[in-house]
C-alpha atoms as a PDB file:
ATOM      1  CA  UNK A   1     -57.183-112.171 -55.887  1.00  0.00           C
ATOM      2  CA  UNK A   2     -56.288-115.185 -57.701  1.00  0.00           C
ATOM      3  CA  UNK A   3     -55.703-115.149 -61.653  1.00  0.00           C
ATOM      4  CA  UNK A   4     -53.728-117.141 -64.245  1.00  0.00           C
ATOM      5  CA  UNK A   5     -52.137-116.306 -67.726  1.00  0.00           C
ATOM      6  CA  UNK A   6     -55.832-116.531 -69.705  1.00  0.00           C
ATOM      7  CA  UNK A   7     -56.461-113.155 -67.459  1.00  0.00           C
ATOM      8  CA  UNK A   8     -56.560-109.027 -67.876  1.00  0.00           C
ATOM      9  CA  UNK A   9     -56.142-107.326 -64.476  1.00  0.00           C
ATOM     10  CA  UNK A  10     -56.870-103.909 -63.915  1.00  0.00           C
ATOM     11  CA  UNK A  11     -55.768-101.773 -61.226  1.00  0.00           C
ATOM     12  CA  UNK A  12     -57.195 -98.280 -60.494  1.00  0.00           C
ATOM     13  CA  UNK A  13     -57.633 -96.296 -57.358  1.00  0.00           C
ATOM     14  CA  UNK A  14     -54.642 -99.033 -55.680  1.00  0.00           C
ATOM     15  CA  UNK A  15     -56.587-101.572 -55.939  1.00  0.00           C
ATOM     16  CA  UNK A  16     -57.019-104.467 -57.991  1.00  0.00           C
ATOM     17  CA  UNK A  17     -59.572-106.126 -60.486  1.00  0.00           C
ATOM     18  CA  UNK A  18     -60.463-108.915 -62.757  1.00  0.00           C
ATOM     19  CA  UNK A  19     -61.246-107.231 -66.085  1.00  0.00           C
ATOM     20  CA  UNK A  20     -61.224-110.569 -68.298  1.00  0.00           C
ATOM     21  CA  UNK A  21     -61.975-114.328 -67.534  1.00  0.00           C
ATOM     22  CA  UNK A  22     -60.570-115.873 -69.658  1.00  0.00           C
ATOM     23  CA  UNK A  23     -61.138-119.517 -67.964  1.00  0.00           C
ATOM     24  CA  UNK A  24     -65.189-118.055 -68.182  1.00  0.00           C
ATOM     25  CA  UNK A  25     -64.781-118.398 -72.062  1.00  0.00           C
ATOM     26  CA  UNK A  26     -62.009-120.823 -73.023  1.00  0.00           C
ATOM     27  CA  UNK A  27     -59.460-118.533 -73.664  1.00  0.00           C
ATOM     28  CA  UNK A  28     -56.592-120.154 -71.238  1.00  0.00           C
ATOM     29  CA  UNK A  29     -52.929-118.782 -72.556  1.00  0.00           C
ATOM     30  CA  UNK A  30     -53.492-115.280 -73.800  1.00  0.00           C
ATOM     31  CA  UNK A  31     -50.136-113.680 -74.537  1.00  0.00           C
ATOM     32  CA  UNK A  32     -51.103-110.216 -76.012  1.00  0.00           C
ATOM     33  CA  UNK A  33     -54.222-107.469 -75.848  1.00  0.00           C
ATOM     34  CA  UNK A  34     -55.669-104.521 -76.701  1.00  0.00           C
ATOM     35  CA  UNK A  35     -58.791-102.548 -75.660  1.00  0.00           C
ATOM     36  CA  UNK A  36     -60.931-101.199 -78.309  1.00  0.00           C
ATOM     37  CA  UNK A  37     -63.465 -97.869 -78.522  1.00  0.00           C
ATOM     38  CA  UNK A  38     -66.811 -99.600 -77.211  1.00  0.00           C
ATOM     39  CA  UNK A  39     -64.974-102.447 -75.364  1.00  0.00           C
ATOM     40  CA  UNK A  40     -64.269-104.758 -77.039  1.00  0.00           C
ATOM     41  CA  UNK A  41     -60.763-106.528 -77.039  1.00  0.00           C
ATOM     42  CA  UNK A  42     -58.438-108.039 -79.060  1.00  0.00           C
ATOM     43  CA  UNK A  43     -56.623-110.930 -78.271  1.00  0.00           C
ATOM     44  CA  UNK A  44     -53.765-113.614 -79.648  1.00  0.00           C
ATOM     45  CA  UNK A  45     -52.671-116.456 -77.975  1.00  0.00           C
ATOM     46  CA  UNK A  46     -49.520-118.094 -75.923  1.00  0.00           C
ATOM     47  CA  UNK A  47     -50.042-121.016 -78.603  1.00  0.00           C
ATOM     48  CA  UNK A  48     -52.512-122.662 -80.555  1.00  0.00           C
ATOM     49  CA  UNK A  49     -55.952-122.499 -78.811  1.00  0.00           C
ATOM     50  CA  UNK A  50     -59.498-123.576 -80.005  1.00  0.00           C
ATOM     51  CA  UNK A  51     -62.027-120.353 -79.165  1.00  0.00           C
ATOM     52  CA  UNK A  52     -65.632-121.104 -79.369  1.00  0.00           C
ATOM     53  CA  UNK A  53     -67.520-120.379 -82.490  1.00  0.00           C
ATOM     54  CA  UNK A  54     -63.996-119.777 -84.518  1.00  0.00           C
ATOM     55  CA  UNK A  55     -62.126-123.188 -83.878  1.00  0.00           C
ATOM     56  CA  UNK A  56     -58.152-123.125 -83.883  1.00  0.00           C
ATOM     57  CA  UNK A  57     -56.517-120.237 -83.782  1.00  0.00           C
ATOM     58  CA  UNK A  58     -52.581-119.746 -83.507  1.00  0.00           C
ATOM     59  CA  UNK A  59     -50.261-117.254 -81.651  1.00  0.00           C
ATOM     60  CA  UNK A  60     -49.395-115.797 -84.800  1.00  0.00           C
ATOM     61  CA  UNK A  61     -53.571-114.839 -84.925  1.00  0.00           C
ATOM     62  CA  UNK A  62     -55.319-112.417 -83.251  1.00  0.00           C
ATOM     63  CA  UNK A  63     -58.952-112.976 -82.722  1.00  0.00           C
ATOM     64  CA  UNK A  64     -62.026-109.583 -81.659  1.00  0.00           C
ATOM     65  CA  UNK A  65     -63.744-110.591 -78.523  1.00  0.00           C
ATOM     66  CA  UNK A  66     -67.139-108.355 -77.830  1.00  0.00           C
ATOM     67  CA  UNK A  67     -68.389-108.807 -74.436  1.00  0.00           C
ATOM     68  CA  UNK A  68     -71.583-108.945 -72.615  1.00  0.00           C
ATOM     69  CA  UNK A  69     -70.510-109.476 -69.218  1.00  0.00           C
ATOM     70  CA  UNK A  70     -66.997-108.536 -67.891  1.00  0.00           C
ATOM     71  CA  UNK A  71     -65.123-108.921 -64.614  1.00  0.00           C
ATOM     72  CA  UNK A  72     -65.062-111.970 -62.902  1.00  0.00           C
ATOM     73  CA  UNK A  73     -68.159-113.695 -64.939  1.00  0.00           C
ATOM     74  CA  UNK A  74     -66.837-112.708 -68.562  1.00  0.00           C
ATOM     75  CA  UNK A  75     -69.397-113.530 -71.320  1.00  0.00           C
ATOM     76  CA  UNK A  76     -69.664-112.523 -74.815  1.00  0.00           C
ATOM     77  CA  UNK A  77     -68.832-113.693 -78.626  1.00  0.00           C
ATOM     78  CA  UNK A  78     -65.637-113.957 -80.581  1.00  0.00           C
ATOM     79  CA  UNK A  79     -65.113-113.422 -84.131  1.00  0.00           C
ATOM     80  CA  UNK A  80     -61.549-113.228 -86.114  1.00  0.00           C
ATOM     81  CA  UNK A  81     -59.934-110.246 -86.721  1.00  0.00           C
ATOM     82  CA  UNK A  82     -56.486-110.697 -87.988  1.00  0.00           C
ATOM     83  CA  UNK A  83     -55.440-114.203 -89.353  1.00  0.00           C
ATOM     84  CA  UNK A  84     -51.182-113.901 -89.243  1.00  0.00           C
ATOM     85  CA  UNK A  85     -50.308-116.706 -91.772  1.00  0.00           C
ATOM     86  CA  UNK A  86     -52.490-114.784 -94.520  1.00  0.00           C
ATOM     87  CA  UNK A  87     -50.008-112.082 -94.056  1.00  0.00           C
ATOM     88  CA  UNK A  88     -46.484-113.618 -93.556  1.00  0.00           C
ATOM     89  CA  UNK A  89     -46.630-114.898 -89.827  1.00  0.00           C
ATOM     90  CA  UNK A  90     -45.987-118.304 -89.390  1.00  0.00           C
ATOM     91  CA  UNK A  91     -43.001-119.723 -87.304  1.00  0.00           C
ATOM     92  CA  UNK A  92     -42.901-119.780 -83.536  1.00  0.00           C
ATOM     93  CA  UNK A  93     -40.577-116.827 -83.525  1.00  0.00           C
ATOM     94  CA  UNK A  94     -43.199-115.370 -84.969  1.00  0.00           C
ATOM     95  CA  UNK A  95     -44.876-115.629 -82.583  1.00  0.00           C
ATOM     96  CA  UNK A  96     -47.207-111.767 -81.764  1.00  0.00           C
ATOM     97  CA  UNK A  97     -45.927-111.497 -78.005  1.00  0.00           C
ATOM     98  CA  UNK A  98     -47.358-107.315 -77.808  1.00  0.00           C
ATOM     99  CA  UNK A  99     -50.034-105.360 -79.651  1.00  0.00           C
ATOM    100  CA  UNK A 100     -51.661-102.165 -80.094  1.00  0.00           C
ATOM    101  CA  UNK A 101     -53.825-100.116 -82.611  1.00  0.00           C
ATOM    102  CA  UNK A 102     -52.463 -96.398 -83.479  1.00  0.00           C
ATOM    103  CA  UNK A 103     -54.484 -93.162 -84.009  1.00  0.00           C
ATOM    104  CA  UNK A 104     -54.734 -94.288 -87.910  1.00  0.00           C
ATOM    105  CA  UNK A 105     -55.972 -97.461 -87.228  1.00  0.00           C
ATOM    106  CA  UNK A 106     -53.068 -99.820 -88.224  1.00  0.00           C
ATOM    107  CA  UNK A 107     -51.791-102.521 -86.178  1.00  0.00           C
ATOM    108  CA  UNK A 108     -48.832-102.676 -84.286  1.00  0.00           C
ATOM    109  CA  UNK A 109     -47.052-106.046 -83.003  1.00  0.00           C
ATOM    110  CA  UNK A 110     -43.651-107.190 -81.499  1.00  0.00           C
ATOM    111  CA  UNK A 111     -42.525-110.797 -81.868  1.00  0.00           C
ATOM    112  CA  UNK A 112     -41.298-113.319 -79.983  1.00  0.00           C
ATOM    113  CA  UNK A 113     -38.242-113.683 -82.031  1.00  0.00           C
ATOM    114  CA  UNK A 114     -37.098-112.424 -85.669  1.00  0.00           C
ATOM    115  CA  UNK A 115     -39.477-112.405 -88.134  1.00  0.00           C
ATOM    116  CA  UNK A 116     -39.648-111.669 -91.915  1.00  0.00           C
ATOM    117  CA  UNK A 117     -42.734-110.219 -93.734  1.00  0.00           C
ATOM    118  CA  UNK A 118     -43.152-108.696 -96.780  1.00  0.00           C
ATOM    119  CA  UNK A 119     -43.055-104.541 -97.554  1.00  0.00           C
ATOM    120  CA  UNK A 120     -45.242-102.887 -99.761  1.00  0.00           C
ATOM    121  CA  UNK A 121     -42.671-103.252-102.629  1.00  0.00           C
ATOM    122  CA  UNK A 122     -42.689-106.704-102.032  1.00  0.00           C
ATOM    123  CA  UNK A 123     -38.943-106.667-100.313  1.00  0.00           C
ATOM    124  CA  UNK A 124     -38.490-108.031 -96.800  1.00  0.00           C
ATOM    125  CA  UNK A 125     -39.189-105.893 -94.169  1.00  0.00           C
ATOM    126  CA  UNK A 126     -36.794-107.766 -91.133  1.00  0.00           C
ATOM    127  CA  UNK A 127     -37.226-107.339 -87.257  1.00  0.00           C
ATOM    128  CA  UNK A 128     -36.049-108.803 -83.915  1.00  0.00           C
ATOM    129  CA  UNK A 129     -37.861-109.220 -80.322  1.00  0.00           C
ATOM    130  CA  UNK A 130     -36.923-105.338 -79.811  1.00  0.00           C
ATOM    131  CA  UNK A 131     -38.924-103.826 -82.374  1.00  0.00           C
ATOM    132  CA  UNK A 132     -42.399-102.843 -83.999  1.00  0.00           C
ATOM    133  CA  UNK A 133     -43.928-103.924 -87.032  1.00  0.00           C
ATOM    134  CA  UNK A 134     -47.005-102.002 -88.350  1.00  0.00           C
ATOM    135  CA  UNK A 135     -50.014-103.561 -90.562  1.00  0.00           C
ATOM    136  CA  UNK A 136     -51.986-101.528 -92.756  1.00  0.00           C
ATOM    137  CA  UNK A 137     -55.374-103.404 -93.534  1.00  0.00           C
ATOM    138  CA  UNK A 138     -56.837-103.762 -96.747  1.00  0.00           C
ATOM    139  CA  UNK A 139     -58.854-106.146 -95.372  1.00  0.00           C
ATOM    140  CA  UNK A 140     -59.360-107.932 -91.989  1.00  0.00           C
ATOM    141  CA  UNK A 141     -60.884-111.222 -90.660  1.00  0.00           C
ATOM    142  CA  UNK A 142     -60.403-114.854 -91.849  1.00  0.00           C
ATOM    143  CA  UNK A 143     -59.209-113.283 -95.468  1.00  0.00           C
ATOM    144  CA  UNK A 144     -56.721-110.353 -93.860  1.00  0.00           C
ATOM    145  CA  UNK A 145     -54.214-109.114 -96.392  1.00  0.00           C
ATOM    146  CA  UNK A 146     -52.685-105.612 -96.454  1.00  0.00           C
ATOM    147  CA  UNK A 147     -48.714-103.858 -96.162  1.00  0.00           C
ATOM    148  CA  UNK A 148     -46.040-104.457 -93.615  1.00  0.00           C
ATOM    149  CA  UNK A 149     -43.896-101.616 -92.624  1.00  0.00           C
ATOM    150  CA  UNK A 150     -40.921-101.067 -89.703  1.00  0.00           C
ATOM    151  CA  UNK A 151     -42.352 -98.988 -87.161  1.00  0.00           C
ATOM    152  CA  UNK A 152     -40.144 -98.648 -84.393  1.00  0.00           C
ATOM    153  CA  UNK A 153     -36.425-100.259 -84.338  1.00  0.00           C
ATOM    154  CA  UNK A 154     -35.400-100.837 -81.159  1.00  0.00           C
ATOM    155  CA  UNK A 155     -31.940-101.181 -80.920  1.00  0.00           C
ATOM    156  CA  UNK A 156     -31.934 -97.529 -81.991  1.00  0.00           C
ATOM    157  CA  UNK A 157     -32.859 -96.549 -78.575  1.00  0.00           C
ATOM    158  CA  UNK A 158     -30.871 -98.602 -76.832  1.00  0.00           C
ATOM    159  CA  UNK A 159     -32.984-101.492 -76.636  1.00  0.00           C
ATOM    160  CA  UNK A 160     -30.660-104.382 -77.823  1.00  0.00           C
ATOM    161  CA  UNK A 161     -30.873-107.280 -75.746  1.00  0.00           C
ATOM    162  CA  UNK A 162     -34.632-106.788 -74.663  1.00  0.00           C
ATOM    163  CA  UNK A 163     -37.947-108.392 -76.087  1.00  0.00           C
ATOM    164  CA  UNK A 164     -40.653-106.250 -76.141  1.00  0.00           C
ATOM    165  CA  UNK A 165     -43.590-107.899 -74.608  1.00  0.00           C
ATOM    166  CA  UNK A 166     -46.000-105.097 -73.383  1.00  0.00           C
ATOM    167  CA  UNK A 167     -47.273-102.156 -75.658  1.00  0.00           C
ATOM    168  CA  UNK A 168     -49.719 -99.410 -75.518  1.00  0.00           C
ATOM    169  CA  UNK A 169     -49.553 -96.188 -77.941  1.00  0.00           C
ATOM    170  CA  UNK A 170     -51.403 -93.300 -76.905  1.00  0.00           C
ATOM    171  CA  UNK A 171     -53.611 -92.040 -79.678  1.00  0.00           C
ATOM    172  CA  UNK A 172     -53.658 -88.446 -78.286  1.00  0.00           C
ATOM    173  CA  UNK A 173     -50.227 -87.681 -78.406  1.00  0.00           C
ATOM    174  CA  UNK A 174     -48.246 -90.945 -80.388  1.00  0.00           C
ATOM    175  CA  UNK A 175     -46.732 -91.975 -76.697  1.00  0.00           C
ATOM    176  CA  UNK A 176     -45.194 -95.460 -76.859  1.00  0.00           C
ATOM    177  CA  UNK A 177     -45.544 -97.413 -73.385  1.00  0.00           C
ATOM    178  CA  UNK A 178     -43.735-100.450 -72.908  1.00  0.00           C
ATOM    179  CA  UNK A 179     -42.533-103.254 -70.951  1.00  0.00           C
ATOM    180  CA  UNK A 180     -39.993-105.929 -72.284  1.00  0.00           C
ATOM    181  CA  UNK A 181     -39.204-109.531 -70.897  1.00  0.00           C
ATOM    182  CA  UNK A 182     -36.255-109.006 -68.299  1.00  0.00           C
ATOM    183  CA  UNK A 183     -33.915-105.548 -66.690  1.00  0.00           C
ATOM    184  CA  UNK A 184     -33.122-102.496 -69.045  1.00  0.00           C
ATOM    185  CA  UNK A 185     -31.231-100.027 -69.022  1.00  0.00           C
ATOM    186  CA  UNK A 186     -31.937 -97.058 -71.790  1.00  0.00           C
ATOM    187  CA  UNK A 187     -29.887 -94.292 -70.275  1.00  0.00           C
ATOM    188  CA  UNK A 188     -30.579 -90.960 -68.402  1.00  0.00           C
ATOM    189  CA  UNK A 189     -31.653 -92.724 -65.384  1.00  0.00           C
ATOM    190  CA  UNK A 190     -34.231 -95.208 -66.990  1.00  0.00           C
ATOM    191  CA  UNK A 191     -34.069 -98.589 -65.930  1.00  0.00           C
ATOM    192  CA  UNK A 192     -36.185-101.466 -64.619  1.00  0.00           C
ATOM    193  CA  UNK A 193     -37.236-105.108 -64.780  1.00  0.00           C
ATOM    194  CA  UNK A 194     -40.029-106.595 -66.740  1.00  0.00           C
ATOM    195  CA  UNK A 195     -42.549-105.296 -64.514  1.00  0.00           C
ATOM    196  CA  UNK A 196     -41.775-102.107 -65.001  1.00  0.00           C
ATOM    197  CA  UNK A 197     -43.703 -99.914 -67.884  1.00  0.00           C
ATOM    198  CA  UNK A 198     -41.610 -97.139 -69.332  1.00  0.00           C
ATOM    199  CA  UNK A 199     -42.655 -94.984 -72.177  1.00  0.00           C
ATOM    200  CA  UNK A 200     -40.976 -93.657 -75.663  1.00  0.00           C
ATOM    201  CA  UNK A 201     -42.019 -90.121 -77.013  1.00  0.00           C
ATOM    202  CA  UNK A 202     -40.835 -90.651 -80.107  1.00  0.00           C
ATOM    203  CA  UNK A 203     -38.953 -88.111 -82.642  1.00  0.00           C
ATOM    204  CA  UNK A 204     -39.047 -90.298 -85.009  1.00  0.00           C
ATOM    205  CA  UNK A 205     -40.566 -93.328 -86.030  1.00  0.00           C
ATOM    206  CA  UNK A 206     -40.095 -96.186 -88.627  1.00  0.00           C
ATOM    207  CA  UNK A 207     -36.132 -97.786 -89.805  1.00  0.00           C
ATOM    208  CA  UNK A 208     -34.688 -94.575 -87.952  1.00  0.00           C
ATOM    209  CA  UNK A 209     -36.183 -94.106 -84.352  1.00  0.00           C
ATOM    210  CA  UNK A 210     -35.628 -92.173 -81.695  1.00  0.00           C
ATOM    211  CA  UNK A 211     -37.257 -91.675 -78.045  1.00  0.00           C
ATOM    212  CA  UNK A 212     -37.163 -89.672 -75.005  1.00  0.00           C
ATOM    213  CA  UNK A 213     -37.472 -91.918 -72.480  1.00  0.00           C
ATOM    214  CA  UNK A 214     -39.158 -92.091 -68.755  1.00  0.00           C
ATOM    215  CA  UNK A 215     -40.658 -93.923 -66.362  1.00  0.00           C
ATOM    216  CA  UNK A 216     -44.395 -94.801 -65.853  1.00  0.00           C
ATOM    217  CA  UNK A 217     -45.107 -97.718 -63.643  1.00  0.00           C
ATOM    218  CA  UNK A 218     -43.500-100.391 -61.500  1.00  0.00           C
ATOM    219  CA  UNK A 219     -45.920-104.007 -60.888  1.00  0.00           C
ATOM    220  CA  UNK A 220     -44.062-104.954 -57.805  1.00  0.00           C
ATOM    221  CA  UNK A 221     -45.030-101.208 -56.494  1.00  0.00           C
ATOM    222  CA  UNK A 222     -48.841-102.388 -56.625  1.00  0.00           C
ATOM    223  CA  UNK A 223     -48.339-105.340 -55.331  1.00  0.00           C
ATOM    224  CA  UNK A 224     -47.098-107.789 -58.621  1.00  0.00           C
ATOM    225  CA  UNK A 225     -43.868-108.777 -58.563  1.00  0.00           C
ATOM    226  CA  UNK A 226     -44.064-110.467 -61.963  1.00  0.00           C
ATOM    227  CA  UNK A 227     -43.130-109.183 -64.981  1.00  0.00           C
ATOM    228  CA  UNK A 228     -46.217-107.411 -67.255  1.00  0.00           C
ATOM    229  CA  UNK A 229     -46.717-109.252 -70.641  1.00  0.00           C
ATOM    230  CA  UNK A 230     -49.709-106.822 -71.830  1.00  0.00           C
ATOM    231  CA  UNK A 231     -50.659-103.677 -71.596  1.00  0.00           C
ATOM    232  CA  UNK A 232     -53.609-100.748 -71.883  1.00  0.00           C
ATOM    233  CA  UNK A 233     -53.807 -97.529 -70.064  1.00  0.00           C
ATOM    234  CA  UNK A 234     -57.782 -96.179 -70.027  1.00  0.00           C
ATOM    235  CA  UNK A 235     -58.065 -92.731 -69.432  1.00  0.00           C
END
């Protein structure tokens, strides 16, 4: 099955699918994704990109696409959902390279380098290509405002050298799965590549973190052997 970086793949039963076109709606580079209740998904961009009905839109954005058709002849309508230099986003490091909503609704993001927003006190709330920021909206769309917070701090838990670039949390329980760009080790046996998804029960969250870690998935197992860059486990 042939696909390119504008695509979502999904694989179930050993065998794979095409869950989102994005050549069949103009959405070429996507470079982070989530899956919403209902369907819908949200989407940012590997770079600046013009989406139908909403014009430019950076890879500091993320942009709400509702579908009508999926699978290999994707249709449906896009509309913005979170607008990153309204909020702090705005240099290429900044770049939102992994996403995810949590059981309360806030947004979670990784970067592709260090980035600097602003806290709810209005100091600087700092992060690197290892860790988690987390959005609370006051309000979303082209006008999105609301509070940064650190969410998860990587090299905590022994990721130091990696960039997270995959992310799912599991609403049920608070389970973090990951991938990040290249190898990792983490200790107790937990290792891999960048297609491999491992997952983070966390004990705690936010500027102090911990995890127990284990394995979940390996891409070149099912056939991929390239690394995974976005994430979402339906269940």
């Amino acid at each position: 099955m042939a696909y390119d970086s504008g695509d979502i793949l999904k694989y179930a039963n050993a065998t794979w699918s095409m869950h989102f076109d994005g050549s069949d709606v103009g959405f070429k580079k996507l470079n982070a994704f989530t899956l919403l209740p209902g369907g819908s998904l949200l989407l940012s961009p590997d770079g600046s990109a013009n989406v139908a009905g909403l014009g430019a839109i950076s890879a500091q954005d993320i942009v709400r696409f509702t579908p009508t058709s999926t699978g290999a002849n994707t249709a449906g309508t896009f509309q913005w959902y979170f607008d990153g230099s309204d909020v702090g986003l705005s240099t290429a490091a900044e770049n939102i390279d992994a996403l995810s909503i949590d059981a309360g609704g806030h947004l979670l993001i990784s970067t592709k380098g260090s980035a600097s927003v602003t806290g709810p006190t209005g100091n600087a709330v700092r992060a690197a290509d290892e860790d988690l920021l987390k959005f609370t909206f006051a309000t979303s769309g082209t006008s999105t405002s609301g509070a940064w917070s650190a969410h998860f701090d990587g090299s905590d838990v022994g990721l130091t050298r990696e960039d997270i670039d995959g992310l799912w949390v599991d609403a049920a329980n608070g389970d973090h799965y990951l991938s990040v760009l290249d190898a990792f080790t983490v200790g107790n046996g937990v290792s891999g590549d960048g297609g491999t998804i491992f997952v983070c029960d966390p004990g705690t969250l936010g500027a102090t973190t911990t995890c127990a870690y284990s394995l979940y998935w390996s891409a070149a197992a099912a056939g991929i052997p390239k690394n995974i860059d976005g994430l979402f486990i339906q269940r």
